[in-house]
C-alpha atoms as a PDB file:
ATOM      1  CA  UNK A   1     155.568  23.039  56.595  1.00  0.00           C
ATOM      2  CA  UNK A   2     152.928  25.132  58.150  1.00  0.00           C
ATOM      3  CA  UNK A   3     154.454  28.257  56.825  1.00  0.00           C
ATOM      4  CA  UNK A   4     154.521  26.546  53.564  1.00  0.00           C
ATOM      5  CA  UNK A   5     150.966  26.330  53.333  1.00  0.00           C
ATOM      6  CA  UNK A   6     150.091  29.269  54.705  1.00  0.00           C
ATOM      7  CA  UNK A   7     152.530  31.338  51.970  1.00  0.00           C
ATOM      8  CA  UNK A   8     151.495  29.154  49.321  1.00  0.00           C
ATOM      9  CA  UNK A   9     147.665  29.449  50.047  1.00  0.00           C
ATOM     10  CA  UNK A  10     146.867  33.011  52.165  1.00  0.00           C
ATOM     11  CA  UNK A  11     150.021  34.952  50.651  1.00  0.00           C
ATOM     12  CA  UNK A  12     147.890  37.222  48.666  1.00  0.00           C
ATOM     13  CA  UNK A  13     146.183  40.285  49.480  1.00  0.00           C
ATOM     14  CA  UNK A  14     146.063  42.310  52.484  1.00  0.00           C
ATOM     15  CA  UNK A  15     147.315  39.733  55.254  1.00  0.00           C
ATOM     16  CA  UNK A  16     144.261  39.289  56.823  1.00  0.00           C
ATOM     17  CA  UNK A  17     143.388  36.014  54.964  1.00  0.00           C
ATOM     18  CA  UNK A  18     147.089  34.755  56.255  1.00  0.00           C
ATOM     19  CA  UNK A  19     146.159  36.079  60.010  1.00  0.00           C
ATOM     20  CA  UNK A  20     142.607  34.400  59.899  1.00  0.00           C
ATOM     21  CA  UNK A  21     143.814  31.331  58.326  1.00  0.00           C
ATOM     22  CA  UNK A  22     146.815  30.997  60.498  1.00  0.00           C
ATOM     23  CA  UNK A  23     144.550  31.937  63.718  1.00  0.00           C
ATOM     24  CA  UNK A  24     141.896  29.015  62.856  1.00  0.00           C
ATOM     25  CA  UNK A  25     144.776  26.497  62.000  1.00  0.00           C
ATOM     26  CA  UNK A  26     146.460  27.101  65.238  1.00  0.00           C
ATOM     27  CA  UNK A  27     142.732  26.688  67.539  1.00  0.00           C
ATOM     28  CA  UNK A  28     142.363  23.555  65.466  1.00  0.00           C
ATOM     29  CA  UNK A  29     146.042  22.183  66.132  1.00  0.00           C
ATOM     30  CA  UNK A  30     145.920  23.168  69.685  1.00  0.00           C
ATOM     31  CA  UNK A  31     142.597  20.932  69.738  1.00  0.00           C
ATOM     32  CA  UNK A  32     144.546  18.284  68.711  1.00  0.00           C
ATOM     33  CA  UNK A  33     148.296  17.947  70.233  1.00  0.00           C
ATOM     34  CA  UNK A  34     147.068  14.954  72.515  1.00  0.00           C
ATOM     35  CA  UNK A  35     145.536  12.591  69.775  1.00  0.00           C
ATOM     36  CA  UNK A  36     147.882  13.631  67.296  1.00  0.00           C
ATOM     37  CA  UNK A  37     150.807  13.582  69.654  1.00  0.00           C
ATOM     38  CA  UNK A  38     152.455  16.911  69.619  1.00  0.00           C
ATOM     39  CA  UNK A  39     154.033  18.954  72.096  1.00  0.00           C
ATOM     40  CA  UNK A  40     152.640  22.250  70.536  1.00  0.00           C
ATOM     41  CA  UNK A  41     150.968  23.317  67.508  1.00  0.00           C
ATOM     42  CA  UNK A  42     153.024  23.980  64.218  1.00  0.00           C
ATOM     43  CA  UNK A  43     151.359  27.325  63.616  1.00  0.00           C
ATOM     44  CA  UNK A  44     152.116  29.020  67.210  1.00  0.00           C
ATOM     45  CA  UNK A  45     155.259  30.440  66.495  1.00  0.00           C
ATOM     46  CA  UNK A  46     154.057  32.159  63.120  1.00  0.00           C
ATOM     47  CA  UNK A  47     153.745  35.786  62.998  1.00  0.00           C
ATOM     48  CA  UNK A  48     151.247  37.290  61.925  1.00  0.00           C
ATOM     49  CA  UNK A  49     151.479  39.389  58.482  1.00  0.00           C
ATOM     50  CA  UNK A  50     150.963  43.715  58.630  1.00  0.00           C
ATOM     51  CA  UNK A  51     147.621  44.213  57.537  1.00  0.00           C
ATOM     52  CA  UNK A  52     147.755  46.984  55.034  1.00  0.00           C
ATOM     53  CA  UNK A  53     145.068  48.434  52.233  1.00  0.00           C
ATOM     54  CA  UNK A  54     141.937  48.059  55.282  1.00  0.00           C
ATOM     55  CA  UNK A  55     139.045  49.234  53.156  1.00  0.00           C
ATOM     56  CA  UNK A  56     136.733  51.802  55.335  1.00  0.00           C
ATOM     57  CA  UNK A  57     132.752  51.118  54.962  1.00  0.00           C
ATOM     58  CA  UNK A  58     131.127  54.478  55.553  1.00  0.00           C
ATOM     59  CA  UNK A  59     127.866  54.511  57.603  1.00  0.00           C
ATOM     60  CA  UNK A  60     124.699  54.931  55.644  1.00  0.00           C
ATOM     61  CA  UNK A  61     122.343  57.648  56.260  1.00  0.00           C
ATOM     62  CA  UNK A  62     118.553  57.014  57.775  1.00  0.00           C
ATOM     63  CA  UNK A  63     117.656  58.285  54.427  1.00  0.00           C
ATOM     64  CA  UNK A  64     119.920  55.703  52.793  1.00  0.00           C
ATOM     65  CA  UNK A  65     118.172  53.355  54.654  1.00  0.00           C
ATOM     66  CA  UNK A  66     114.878  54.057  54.000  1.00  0.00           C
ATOM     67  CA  UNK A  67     115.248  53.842  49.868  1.00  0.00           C
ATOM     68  CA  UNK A  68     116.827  50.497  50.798  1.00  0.00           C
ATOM     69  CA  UNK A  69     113.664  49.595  53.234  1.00  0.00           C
ATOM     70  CA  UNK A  70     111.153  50.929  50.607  1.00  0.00           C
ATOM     71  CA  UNK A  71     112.582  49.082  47.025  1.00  0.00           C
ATOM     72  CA  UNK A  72     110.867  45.764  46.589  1.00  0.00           C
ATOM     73  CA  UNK A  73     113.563  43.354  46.942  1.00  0.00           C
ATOM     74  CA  UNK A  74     112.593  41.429  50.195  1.00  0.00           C
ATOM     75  CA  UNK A  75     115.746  40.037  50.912  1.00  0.00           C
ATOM     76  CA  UNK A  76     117.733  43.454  51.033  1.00  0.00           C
ATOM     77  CA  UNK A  77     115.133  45.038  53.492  1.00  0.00           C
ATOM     78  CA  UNK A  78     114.814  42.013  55.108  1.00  0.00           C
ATOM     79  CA  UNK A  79     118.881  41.710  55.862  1.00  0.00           C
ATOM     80  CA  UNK A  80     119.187  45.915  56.117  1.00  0.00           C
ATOM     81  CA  UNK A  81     116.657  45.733  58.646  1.00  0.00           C
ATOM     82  CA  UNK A  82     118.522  43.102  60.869  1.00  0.00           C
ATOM     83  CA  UNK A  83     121.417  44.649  60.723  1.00  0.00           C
ATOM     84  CA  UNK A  84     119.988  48.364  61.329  1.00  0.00           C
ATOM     85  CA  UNK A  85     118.688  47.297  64.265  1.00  0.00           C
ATOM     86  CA  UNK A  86     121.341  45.123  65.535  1.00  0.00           C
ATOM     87  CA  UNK A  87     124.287  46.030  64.008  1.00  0.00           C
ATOM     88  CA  UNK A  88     125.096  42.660  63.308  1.00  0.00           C
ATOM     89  CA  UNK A  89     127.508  41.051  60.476  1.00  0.00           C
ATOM     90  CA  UNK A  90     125.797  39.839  57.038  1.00  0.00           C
ATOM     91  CA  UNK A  91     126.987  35.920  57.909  1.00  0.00           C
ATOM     92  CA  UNK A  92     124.918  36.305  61.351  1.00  0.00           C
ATOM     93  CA  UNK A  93     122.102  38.070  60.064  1.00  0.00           C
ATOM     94  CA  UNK A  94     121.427  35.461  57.683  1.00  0.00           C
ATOM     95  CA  UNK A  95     121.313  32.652  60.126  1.00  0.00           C
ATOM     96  CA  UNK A  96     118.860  34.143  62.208  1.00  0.00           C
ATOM     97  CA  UNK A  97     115.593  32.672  62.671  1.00  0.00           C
ATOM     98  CA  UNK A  98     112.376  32.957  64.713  1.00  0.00           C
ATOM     99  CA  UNK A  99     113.530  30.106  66.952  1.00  0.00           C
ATOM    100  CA  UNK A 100     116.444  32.135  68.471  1.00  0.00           C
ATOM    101  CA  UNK A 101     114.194  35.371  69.360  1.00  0.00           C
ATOM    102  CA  UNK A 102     112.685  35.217  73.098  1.00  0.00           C
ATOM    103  CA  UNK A 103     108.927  36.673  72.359  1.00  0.00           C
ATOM    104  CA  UNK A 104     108.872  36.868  75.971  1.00  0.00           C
ATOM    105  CA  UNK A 105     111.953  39.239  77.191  1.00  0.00           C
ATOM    106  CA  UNK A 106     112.418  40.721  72.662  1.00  0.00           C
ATOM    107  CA  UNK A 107     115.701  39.798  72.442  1.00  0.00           C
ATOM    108  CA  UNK A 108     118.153  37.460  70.588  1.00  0.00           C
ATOM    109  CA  UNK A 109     121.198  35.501  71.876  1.00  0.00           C
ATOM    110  CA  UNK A 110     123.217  34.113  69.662  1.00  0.00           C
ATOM    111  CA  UNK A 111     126.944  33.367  68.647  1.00  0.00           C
ATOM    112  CA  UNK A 112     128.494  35.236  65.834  1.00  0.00           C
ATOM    113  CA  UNK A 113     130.772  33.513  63.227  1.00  0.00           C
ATOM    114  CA  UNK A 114     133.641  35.435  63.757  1.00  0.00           C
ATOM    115  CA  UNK A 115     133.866  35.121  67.413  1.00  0.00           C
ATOM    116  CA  UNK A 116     132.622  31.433  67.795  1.00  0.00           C
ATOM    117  CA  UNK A 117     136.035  30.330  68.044  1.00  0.00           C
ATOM    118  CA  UNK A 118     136.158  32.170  71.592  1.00  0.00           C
ATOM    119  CA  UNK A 119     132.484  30.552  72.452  1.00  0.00           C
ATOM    120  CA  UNK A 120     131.085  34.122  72.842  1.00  0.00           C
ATOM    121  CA  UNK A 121     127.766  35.000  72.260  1.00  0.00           C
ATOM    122  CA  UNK A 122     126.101  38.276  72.196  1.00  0.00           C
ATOM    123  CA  UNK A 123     122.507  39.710  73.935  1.00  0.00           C
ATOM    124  CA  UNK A 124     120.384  42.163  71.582  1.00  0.00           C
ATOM    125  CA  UNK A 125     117.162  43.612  72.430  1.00  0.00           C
ATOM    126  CA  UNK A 126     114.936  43.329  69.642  1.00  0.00           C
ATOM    127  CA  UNK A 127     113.873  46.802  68.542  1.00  0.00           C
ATOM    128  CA  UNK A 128     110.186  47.535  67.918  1.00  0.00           C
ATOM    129  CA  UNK A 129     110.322  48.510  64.758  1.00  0.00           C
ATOM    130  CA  UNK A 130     112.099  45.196  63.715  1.00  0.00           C
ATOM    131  CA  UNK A 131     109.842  42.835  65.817  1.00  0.00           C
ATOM    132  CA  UNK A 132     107.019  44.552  63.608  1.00  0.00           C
ATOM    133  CA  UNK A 133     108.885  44.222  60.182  1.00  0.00           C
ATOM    134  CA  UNK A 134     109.696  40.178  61.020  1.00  0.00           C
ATOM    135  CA  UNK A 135     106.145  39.541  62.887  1.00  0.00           C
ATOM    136  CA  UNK A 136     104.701  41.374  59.474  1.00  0.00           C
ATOM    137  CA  UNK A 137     106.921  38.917  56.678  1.00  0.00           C
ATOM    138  CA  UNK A 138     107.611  35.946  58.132  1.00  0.00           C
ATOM    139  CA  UNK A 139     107.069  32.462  59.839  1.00  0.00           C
ATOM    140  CA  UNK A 140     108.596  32.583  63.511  1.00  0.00           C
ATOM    141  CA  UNK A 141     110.106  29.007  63.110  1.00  0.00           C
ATOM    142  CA  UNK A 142     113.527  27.375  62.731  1.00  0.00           C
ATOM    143  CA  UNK A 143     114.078  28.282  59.233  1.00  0.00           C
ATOM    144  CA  UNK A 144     116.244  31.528  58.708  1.00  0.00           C
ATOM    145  CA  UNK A 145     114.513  34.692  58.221  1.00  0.00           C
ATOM    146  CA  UNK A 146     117.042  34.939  54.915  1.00  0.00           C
ATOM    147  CA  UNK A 147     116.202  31.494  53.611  1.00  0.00           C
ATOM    148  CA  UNK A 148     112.073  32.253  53.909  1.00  0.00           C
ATOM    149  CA  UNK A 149     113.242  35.620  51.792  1.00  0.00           C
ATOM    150  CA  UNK A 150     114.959  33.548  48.983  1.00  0.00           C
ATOM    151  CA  UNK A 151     118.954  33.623  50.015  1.00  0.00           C
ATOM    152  CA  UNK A 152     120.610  31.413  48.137  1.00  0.00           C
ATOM    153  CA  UNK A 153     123.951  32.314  49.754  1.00  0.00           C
ATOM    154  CA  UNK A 154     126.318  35.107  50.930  1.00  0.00           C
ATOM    155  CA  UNK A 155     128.217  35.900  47.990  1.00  0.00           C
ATOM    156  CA  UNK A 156     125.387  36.067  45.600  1.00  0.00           C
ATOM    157  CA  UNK A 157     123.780  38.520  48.321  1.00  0.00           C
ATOM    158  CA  UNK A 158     126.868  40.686  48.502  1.00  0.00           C
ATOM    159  CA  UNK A 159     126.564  40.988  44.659  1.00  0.00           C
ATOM    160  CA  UNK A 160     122.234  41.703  44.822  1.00  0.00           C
ATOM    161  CA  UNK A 161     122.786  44.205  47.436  1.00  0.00           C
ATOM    162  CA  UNK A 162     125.506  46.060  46.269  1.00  0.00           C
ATOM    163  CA  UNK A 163     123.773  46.407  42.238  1.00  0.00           C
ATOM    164  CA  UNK A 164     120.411  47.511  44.444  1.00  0.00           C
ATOM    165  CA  UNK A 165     122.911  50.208  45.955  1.00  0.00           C
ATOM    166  CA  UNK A 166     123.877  51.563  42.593  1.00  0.00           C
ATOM    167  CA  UNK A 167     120.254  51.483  41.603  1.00  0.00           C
ATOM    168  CA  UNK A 168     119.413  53.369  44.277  1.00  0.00           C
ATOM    169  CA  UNK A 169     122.171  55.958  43.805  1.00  0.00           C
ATOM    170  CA  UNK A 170     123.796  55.082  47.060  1.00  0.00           C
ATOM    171  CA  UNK A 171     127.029  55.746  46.397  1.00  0.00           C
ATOM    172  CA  UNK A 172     131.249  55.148  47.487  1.00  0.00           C
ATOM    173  CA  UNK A 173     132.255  58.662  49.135  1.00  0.00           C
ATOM    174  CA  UNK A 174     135.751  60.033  50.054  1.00  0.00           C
ATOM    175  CA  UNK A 175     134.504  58.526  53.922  1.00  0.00           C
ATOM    176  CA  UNK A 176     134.380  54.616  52.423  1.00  0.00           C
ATOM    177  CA  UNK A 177     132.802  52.147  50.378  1.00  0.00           C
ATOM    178  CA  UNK A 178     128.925  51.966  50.497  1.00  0.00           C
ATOM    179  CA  UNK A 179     128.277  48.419  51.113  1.00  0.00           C
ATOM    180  CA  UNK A 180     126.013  46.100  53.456  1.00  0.00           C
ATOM    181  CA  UNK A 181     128.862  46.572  56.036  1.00  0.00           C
ATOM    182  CA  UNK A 182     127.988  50.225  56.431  1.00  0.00           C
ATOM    183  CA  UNK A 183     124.811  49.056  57.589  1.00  0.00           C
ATOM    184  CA  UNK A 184     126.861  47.969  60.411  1.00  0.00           C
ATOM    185  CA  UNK A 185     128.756  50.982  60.592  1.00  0.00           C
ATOM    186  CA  UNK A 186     125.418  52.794  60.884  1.00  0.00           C
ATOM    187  CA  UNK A 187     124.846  51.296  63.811  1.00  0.00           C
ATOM    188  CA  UNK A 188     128.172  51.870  65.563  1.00  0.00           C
ATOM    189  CA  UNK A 189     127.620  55.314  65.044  1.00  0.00           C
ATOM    190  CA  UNK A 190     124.034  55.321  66.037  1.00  0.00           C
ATOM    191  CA  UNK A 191     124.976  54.007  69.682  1.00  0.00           C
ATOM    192  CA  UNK A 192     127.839  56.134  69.877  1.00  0.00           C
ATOM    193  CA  UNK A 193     125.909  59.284  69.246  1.00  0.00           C
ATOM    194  CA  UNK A 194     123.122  57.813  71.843  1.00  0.00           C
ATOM    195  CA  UNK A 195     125.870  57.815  74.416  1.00  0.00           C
ATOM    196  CA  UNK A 196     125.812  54.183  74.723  1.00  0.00           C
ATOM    197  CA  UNK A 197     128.902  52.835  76.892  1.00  0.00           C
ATOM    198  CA  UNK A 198     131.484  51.031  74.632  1.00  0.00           C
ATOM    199  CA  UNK A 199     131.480  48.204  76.971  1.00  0.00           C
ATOM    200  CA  UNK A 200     127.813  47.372  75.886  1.00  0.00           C
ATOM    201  CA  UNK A 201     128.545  48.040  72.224  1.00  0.00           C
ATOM    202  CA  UNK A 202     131.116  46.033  72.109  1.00  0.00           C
ATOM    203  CA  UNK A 203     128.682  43.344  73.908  1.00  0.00           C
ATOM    204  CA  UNK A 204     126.115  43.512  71.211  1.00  0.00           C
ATOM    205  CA  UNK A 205     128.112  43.680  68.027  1.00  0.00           C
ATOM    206  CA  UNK A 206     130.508  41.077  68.969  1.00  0.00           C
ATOM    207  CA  UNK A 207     133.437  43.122  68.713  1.00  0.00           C
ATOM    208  CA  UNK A 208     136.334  41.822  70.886  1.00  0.00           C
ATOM    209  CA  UNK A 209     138.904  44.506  71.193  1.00  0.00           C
ATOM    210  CA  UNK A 210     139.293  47.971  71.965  1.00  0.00           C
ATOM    211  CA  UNK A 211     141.119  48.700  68.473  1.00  0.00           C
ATOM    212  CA  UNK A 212     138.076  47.630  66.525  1.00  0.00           C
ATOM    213  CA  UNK A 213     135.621  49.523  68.350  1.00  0.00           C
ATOM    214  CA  UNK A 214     138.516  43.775  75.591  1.00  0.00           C
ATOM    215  CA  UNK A 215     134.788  43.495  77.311  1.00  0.00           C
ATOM    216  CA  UNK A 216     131.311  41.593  76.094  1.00  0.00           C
ATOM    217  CA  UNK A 217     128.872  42.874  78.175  1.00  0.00           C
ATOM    218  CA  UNK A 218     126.378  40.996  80.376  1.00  0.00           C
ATOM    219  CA  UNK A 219     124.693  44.112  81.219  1.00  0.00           C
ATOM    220  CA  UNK A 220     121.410  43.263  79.817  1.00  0.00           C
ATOM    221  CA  UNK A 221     119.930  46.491  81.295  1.00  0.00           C
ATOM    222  CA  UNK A 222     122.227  48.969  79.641  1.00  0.00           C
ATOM    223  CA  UNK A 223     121.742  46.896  75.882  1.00  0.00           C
ATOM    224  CA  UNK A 224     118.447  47.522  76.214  1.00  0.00           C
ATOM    225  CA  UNK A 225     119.041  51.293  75.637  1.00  0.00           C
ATOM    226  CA  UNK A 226     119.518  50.171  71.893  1.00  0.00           C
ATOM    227  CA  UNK A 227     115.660  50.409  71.918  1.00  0.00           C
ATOM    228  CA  UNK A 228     115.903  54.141  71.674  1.00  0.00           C
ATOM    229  CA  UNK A 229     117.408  54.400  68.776  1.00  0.00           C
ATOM    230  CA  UNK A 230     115.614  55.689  65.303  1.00  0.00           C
END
């Protein structure tokens, strides 16, 4: 039966909607076996699908990011800058709010989406130049910085930011899509080139495996070297 549903719902596309799916099921099942009287959750012996067709989200340029930074739609350069700076994912950048910064020590703890599942959250300094940009345009309270810029919600963002890419001739290239991701992507490559260990990358972007970028780091000291970065 669980197969069922997952071939009958998730069976499209590239696999990963039938891994994710099938993952979240099987945390929610194993939450469950005593009240619901089971011996072991239905989706545990399920393999996961080959995940083919991976689009690749090329890294935007500083220059890239400054057309974005300079247009007048607040939301975009609000959401660009949070993720420059951060390198975090669009769904955690827009739940991120004054509340969660630490004015004293500049930094921001919180728990992404994708990894709340394994309780993990990540440590970012907050760079200058993005304390000044928030501190600047907005309230420090416990409404998100996106919902004080006029998000309405992810999808429709995708969609704005992507048409504000093609306005400002920031294009696809043989390297990957140009999307909100490579703002992410930027980042990666930003710390990489700033001989930042992997360890604390990972640690910061909430990446949990070596093959997508097996550590979080608690080495506040070493995150901190973020702060460099242009």
């Amino acid at each position: 039966m669980a197969l069922d549903y997952l071939e009958r719902n998730y069976s499209k596309g590239n696999g990963k909607a039938f891994n994710n799916n099938k993952t979240i099921l099987n945390t929610i099942f194993k939450l469950c076996l005593i009240d619901a009287n089971l011996k072991a959750s239905p989706f545990e012996k399920i393999l996961n699908r080959r995940v083919n067709k991976i689009e690749s989200h090329r890294p935007l340029t500083k220059d890239e990011y400054e057309k974005i930074m300079n247009s007048d739609d607040k939301l975009c350069c609000l959401m660009a800058c949070l993720s420059w700076y951060t390198g975090m994912r669009l769904e955690t950048c827009a739940r991120v709010s004054g509340s969660m910064i630490d004015l004293e020590d500049n930094s921001l703890t919180i728990t992404p989406g994708k990894t709340s599942r394994f309780k993990r959250a990540v440590y970012i300094p907050i760079h200058n130049k993005l304390m000044d940009y928030l501190k600047t345009n907005f309230e420090f309270n416990e409404t998100p910085f996106s919902v004080q810029a006029g998000i309405t919600n992810g999808k429709n963002f995708s969609s704005q930011f992507l048409k504000l890419l093609k306005k400002l001739e920031i294009f696809d290239t043989t390297e990957g899509k140009a999307s909100f991701h490579s703002i992410r992507a930027s980042f990666i490559t930003r710390m990489d080139e700033a001989g930042i260990p992997r360890h604390a990358i990972q640690g910061i972007v909430g990446q949990v495996s070596e093959a997508t970028t097996n550590l979080y780091s608690h080495d506040k000291e070493t995150a901190k070297k973020i702060l460099t970065l242009q």
